[in-house]
PDB file of N, CA and C in Angstrom:
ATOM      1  N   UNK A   1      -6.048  -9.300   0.202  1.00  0.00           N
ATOM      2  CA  UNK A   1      -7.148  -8.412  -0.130  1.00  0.00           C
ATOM      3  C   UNK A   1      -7.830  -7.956   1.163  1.00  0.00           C
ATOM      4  N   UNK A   2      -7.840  -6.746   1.296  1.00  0.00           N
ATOM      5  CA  UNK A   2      -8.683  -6.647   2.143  1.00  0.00           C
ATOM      6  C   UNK A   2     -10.184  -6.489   2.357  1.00  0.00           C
ATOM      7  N   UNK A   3     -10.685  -6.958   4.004  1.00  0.00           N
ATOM      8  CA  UNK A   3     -12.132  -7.065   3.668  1.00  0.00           C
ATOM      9  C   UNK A   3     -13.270  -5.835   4.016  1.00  0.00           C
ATOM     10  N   UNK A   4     -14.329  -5.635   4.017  1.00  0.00           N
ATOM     11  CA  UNK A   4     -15.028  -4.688   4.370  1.00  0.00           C
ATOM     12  C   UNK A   4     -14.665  -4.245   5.797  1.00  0.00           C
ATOM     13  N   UNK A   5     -14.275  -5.187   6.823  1.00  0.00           N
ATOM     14  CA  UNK A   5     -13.781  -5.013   8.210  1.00  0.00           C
ATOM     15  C   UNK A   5     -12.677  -3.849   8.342  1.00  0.00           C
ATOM     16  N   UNK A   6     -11.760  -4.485   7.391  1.00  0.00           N
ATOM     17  CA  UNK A   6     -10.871  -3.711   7.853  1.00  0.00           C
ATOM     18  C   UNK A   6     -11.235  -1.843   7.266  1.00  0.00           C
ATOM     19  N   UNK A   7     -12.311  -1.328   6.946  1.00  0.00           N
ATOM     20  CA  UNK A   7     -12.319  -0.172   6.459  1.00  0.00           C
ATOM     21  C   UNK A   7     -13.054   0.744   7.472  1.00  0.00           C
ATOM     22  N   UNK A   8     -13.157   0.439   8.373  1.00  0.00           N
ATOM     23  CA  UNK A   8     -13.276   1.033   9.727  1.00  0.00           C
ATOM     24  C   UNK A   8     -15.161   0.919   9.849  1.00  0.00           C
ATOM     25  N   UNK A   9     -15.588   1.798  10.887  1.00  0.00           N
ATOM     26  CA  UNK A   9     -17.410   1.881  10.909  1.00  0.00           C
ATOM     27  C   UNK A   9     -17.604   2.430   9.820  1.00  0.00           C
ATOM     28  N   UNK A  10     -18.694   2.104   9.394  1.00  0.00           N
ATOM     29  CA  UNK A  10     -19.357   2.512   8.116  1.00  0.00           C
ATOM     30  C   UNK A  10     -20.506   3.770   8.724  1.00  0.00           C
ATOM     31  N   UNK A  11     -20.574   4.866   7.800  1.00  0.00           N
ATOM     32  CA  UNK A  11     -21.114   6.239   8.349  1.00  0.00           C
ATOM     33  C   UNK A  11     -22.229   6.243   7.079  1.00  0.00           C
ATOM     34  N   UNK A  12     -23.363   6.393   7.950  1.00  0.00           N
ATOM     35  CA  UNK A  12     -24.585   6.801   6.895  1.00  0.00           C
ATOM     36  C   UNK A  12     -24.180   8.032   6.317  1.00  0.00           C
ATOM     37  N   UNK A  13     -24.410   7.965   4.872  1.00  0.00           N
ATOM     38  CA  UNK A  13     -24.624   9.009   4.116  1.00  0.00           C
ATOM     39  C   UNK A  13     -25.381  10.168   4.546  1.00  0.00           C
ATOM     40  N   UNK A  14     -26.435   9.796   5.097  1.00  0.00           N
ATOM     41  CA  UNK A  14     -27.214  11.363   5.912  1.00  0.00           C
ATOM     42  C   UNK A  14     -26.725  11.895   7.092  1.00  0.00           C
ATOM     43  N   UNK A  15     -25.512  11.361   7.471  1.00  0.00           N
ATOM     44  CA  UNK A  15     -24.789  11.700   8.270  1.00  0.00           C
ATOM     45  C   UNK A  15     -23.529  12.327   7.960  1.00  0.00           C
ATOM     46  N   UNK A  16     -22.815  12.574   6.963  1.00  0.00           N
ATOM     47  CA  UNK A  16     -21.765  13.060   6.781  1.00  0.00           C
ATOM     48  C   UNK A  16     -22.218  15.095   6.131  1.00  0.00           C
ATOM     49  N   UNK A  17     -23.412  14.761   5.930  1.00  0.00           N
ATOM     50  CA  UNK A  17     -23.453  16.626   5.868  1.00  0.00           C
ATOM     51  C   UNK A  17     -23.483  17.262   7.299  1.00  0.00           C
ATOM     52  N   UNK A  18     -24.009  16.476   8.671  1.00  0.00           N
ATOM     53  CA  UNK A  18     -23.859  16.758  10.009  1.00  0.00           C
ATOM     54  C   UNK A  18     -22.111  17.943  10.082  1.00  0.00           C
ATOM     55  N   UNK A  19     -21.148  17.335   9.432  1.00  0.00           N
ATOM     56  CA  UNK A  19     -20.002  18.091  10.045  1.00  0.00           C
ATOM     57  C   UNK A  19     -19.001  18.282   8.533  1.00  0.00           C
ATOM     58  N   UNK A  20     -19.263  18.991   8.077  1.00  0.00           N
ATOM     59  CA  UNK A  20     -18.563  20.057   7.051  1.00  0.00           C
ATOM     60  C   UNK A  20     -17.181  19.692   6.872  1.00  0.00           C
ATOM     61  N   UNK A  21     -16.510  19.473   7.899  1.00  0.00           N
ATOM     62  CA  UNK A  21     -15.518  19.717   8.234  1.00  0.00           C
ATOM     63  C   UNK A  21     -14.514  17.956   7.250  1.00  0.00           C
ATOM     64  N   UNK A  22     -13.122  18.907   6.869  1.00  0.00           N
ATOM     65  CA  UNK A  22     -12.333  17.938   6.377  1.00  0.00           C
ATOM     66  C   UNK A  22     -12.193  16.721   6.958  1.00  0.00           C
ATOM     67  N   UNK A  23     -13.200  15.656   7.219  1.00  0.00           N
ATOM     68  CA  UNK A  23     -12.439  14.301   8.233  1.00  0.00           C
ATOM     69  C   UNK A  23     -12.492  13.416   7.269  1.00  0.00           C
ATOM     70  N   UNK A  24     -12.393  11.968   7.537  1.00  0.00           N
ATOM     71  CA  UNK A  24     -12.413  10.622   6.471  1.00  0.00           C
ATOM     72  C   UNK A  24     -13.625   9.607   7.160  1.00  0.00           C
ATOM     73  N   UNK A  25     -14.267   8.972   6.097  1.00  0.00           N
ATOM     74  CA  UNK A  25     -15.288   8.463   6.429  1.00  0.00           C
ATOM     75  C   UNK A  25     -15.166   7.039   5.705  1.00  0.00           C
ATOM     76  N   UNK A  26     -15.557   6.204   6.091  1.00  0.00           N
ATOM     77  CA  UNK A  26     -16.254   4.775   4.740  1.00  0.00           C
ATOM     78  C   UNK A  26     -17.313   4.901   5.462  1.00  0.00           C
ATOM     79  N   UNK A  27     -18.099   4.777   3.459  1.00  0.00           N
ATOM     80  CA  UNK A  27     -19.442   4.334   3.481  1.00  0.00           C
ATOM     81  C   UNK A  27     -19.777   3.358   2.220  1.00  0.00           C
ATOM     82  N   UNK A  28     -20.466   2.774   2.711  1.00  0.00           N
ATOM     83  CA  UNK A  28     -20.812   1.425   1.909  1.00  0.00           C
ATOM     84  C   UNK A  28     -22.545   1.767   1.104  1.00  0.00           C
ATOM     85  N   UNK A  29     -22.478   1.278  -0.351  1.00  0.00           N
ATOM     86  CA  UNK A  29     -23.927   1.866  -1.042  1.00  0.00           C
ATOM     87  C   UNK A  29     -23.271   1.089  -2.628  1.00  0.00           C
ATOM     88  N   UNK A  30     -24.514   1.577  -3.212  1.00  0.00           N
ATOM     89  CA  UNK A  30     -24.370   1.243  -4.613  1.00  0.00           C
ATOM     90  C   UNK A  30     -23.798   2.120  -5.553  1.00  0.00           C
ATOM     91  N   UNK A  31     -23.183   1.815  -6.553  1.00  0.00           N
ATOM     92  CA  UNK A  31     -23.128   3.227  -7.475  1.00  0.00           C
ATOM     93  C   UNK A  31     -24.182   3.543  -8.449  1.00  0.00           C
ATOM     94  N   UNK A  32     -24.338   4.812  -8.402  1.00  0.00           N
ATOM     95  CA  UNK A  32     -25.435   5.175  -8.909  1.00  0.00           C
ATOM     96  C   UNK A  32     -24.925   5.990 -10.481  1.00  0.00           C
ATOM     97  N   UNK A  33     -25.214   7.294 -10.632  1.00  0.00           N
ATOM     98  CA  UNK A  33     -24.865   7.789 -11.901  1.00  0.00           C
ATOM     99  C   UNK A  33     -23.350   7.797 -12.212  1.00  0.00           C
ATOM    100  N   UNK A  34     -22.814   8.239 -12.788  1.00  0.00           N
ATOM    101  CA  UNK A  34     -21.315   8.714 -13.648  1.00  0.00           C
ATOM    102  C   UNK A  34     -21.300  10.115 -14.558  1.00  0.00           C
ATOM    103  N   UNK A  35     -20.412  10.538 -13.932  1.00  0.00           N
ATOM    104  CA  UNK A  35     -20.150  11.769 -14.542  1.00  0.00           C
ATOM    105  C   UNK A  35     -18.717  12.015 -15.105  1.00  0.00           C
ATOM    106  N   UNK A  36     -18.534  12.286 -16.421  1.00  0.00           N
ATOM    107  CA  UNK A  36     -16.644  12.771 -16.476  1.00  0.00           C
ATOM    108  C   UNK A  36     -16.968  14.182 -16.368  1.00  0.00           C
ATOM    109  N   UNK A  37     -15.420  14.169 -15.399  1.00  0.00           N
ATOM    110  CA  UNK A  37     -15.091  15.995 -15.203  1.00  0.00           C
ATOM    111  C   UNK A  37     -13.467  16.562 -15.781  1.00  0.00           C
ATOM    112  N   UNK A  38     -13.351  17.535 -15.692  1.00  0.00           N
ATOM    113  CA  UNK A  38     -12.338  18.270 -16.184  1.00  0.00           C
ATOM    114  C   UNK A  38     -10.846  17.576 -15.848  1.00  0.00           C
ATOM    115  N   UNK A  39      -9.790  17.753 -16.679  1.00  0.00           N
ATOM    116  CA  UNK A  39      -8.553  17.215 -16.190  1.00  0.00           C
ATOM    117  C   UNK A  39      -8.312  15.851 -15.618  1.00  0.00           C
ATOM    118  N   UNK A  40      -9.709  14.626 -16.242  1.00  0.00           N
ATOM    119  CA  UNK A  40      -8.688  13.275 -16.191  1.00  0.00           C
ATOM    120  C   UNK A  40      -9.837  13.029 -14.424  1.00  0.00           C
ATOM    121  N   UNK A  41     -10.512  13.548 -13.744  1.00  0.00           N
ATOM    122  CA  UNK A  41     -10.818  14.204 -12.727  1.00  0.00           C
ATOM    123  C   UNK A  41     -12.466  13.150 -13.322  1.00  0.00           C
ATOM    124  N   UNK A  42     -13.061  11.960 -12.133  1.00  0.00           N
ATOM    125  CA  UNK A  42     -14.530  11.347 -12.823  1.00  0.00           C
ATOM    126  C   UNK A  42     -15.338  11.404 -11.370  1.00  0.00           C
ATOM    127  N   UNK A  43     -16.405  11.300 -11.435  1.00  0.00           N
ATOM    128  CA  UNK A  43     -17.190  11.576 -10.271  1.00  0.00           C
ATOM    129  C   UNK A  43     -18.149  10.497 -10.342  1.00  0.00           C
ATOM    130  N   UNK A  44     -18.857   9.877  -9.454  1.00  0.00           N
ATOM    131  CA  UNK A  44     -19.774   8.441  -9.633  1.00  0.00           C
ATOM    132  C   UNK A  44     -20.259   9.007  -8.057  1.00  0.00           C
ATOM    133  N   UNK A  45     -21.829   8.575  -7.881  1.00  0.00           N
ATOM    134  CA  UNK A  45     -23.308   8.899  -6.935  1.00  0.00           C
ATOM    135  C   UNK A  45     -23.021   7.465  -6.555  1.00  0.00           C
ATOM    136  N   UNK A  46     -22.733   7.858  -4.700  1.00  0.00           N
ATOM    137  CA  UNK A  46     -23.228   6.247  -4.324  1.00  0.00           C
ATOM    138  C   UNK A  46     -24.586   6.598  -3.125  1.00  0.00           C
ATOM    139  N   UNK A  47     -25.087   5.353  -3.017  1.00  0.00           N
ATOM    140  CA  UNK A  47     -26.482   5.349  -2.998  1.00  0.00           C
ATOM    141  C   UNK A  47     -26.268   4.456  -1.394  1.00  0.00           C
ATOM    142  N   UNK A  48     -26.785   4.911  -0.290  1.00  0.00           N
ATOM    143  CA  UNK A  48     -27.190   3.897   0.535  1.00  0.00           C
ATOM    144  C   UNK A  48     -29.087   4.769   1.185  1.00  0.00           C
ATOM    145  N   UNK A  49     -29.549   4.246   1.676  1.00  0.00           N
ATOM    146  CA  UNK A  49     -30.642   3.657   2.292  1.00  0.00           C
ATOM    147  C   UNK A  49     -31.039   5.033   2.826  1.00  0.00           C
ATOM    148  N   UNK A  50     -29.771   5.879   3.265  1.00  0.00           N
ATOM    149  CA  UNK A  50     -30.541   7.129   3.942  1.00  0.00           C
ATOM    150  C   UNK A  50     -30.119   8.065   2.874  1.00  0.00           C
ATOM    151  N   UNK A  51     -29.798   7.971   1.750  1.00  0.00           N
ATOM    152  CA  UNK A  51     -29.696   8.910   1.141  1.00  0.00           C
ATOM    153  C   UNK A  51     -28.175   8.630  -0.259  1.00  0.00           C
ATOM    154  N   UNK A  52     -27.896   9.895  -1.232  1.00  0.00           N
ATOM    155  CA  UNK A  52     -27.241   9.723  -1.406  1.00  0.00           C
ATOM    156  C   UNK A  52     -26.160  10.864  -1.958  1.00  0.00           C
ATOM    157  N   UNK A  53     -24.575  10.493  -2.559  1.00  0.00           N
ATOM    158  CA  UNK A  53     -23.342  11.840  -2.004  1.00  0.00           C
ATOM    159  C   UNK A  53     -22.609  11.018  -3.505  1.00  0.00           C
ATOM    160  N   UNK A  54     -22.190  12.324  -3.983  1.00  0.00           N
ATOM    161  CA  UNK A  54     -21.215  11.853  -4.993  1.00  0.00           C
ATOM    162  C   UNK A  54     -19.629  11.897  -4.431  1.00  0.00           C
ATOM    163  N   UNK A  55     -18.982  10.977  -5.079  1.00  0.00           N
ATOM    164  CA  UNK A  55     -17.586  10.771  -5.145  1.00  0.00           C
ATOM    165  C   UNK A  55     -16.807  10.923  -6.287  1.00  0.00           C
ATOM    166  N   UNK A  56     -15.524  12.069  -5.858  1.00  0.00           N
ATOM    167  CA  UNK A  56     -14.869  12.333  -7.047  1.00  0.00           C
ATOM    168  C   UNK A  56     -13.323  11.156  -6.952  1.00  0.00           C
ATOM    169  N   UNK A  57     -12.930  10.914  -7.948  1.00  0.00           N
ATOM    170  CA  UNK A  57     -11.719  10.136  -8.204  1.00  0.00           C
ATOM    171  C   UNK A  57     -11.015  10.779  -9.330  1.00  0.00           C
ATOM    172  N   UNK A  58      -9.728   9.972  -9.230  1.00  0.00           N
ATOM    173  CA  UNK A  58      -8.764  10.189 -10.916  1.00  0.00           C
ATOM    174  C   UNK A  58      -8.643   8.420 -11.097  1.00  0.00           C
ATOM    175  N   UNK A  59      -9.384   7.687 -10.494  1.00  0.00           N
ATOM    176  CA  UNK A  59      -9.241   6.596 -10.947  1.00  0.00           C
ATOM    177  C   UNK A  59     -10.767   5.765 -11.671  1.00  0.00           C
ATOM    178  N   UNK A  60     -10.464   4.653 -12.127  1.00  0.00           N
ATOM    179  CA  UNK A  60     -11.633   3.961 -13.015  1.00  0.00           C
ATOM    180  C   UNK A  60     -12.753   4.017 -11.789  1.00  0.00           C
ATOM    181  N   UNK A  61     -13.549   4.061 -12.348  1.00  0.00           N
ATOM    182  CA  UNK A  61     -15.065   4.378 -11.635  1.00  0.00           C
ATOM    183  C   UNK A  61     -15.481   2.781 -11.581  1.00  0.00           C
ATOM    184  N   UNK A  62     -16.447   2.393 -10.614  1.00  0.00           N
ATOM    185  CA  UNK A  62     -17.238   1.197 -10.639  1.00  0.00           C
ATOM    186  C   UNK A  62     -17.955   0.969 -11.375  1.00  0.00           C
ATOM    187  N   UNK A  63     -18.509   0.287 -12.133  1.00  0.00           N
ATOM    188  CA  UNK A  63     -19.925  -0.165 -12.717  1.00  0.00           C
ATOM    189  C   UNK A  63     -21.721   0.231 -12.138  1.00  0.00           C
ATOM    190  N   UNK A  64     -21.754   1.126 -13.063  1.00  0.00           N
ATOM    191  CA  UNK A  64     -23.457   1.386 -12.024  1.00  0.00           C
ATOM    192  C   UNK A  64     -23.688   0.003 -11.659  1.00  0.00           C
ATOM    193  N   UNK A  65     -24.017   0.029 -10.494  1.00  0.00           N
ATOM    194  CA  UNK A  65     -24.821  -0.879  -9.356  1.00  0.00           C
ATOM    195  C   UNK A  65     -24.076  -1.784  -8.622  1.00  0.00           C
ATOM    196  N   UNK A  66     -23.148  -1.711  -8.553  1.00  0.00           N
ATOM    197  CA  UNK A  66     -21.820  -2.258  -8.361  1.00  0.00           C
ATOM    198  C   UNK A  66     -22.006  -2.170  -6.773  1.00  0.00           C
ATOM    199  N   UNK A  67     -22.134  -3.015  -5.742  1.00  0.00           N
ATOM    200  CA  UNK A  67     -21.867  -2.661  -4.229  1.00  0.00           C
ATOM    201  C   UNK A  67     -20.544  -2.456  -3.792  1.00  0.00           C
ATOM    202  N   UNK A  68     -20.091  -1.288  -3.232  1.00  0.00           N
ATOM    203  CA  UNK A  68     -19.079  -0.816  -2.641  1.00  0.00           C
ATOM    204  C   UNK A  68     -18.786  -0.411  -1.359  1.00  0.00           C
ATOM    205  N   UNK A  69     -18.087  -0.115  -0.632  1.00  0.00           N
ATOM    206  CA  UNK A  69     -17.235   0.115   0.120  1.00  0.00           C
ATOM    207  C   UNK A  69     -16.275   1.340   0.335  1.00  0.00           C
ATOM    208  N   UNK A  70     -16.809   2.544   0.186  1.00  0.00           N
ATOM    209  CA  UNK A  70     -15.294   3.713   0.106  1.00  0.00           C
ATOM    210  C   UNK A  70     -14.929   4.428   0.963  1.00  0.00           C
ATOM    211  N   UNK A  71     -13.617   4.457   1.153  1.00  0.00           N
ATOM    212  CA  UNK A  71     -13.034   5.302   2.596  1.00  0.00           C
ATOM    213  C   UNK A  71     -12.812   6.757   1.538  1.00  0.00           C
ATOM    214  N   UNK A  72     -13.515   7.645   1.857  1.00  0.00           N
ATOM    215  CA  UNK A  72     -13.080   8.757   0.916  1.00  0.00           C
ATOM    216  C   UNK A  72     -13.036   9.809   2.330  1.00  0.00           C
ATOM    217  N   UNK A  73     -12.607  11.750   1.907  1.00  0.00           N
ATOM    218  CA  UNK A  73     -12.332  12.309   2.705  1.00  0.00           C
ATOM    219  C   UNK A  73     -13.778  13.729   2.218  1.00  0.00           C
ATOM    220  N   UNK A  74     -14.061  14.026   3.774  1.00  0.00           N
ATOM    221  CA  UNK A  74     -15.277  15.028   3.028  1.00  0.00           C
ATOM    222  C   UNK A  74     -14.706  15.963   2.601  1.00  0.00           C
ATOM    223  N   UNK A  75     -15.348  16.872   1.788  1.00  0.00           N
ATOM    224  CA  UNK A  75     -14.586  17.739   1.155  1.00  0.00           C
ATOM    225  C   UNK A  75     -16.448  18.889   0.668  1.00  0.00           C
ATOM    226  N   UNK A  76     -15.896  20.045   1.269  1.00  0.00           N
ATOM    227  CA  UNK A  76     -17.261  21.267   0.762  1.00  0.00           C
ATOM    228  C   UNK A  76     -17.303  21.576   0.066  1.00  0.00           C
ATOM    229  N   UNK A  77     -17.925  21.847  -1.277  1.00  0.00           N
ATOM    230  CA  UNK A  77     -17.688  22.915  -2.462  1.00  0.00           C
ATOM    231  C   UNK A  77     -18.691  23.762  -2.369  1.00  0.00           C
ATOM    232  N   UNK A  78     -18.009  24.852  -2.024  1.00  0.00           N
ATOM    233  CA  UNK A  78     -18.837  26.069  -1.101  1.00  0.00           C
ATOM    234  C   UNK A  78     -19.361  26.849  -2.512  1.00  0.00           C
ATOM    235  N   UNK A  79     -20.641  27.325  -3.065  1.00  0.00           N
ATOM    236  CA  UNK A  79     -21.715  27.688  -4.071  1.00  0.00           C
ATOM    237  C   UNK A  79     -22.451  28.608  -3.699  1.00  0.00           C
ATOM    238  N   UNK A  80     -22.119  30.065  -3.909  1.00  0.00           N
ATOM    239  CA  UNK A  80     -23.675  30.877  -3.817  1.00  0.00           C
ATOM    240  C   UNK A  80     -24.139  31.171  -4.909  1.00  0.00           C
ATOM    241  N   UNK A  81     -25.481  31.666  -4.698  1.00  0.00           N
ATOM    242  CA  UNK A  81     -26.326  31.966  -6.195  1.00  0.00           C
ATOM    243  C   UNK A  81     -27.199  32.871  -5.214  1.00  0.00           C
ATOM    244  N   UNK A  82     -27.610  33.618  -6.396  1.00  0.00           N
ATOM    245  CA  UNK A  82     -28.105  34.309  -6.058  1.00  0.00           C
ATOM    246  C   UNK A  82     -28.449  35.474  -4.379  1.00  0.00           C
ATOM    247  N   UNK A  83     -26.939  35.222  -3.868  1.00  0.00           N
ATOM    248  CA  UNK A  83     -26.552  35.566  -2.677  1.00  0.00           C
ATOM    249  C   UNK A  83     -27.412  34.468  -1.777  1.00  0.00           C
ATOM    250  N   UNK A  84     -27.844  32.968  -2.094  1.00  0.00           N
ATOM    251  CA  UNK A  84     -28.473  32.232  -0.837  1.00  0.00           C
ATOM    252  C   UNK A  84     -27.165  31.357  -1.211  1.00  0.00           C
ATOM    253  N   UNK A  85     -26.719  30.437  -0.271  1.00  0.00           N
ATOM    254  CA  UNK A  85     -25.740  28.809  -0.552  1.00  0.00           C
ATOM    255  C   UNK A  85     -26.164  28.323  -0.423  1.00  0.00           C
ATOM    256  N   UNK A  86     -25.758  27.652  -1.525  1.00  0.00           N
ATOM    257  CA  UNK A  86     -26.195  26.139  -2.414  1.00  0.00           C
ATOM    258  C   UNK A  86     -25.225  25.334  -2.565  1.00  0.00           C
ATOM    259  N   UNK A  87     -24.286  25.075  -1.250  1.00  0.00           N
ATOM    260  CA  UNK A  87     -23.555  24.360  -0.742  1.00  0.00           C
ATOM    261  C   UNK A  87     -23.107  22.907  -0.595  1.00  0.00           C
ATOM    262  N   UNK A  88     -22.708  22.103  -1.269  1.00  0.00           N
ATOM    263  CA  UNK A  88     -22.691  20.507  -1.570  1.00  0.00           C
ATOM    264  C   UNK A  88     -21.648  19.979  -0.860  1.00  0.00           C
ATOM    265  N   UNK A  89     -21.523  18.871  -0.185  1.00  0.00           N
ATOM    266  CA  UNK A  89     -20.818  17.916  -0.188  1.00  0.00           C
ATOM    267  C   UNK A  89     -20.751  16.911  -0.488  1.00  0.00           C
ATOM    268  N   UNK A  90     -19.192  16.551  -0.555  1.00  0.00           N
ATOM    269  CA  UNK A  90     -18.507  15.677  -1.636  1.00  0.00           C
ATOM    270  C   UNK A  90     -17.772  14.688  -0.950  1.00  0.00           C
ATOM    271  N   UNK A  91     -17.405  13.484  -1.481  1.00  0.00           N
ATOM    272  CA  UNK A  91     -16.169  12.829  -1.150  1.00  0.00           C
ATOM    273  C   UNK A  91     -14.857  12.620  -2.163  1.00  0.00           C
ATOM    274  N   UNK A  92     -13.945  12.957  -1.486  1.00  0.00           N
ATOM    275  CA  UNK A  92     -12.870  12.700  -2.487  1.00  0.00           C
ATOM    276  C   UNK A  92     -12.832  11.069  -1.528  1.00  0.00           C
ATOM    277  N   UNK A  93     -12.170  10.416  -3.003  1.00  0.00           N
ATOM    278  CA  UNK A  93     -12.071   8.925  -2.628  1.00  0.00           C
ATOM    279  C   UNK A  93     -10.791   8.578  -2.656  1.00  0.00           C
ATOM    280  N   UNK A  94     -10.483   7.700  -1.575  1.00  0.00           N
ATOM    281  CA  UNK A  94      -9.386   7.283  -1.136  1.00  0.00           C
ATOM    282  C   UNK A  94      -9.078   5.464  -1.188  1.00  0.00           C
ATOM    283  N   UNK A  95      -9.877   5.075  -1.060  1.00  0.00           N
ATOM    284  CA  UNK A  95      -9.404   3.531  -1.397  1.00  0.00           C
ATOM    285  C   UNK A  95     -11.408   3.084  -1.569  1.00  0.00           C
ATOM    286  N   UNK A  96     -11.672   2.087  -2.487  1.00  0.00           N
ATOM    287  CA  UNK A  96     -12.722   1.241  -2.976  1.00  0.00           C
ATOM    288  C   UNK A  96     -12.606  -0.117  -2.888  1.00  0.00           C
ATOM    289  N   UNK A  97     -13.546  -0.744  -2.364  1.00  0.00           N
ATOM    290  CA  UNK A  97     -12.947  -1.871  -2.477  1.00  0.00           C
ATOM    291  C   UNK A  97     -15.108  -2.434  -2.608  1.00  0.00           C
ATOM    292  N   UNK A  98     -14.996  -3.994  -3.503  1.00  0.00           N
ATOM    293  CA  UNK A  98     -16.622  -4.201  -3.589  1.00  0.00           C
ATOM    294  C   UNK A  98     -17.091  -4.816  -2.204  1.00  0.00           C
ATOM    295  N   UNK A  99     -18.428  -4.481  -2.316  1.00  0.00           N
ATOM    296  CA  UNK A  99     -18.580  -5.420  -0.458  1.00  0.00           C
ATOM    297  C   UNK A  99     -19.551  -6.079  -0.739  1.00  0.00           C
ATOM    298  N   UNK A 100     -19.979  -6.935  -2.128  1.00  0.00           N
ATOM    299  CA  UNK A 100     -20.986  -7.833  -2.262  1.00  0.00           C
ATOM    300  C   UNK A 100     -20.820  -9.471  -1.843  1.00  0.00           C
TER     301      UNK A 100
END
């Protein structure tokens, strides 16, 4: 099994809107809400200290409050309205593991 170590530095959440850009991150937080989405496709809010970023999966979601661990990849979902952007980022998730 592996442990929280091996999932590289852990990146504050208020830090991953800094760079847009496609890279891979772990960040460690709680899970917060749950959402199901289209095509099998579930999304779950994790929560750390500076803030918090939803994560999409095709796999079983954690338990709200559940402490985690996720190496996911950023990902933009670029949104205008009303000609201003309303621009979000996301993580697609790549491996979970609990870090309580």
């Amino acid at each position: 099994m592996l442990s929280v170590f091996d999932f590289g530095n852990i990146t504050k959440v208020r830090d991953i809107g800094k760079n847009k850009r496609h890279f891979s991150v772990h960040v460690r937080g709680v899970v917060g809400a749950q959402a199901p989405l289209m095509g099998g496709v579930r999304a779950y809010e994790l929560k750390d200290e500076t803030g918090s970023i939803w994560i999409v999966t095709t796999n079983q979601i954690p338990m709200q409050g559940t402490p985690i661990v996720v190496k996911g990849t950023v990902r933009l979902q670029q949104i205008q309205v009303g000609g201003q952007d309303q621009s979000t980022v996301y993580l697609e998730q790549r491996k979970v593991e609990s870090s309580s």
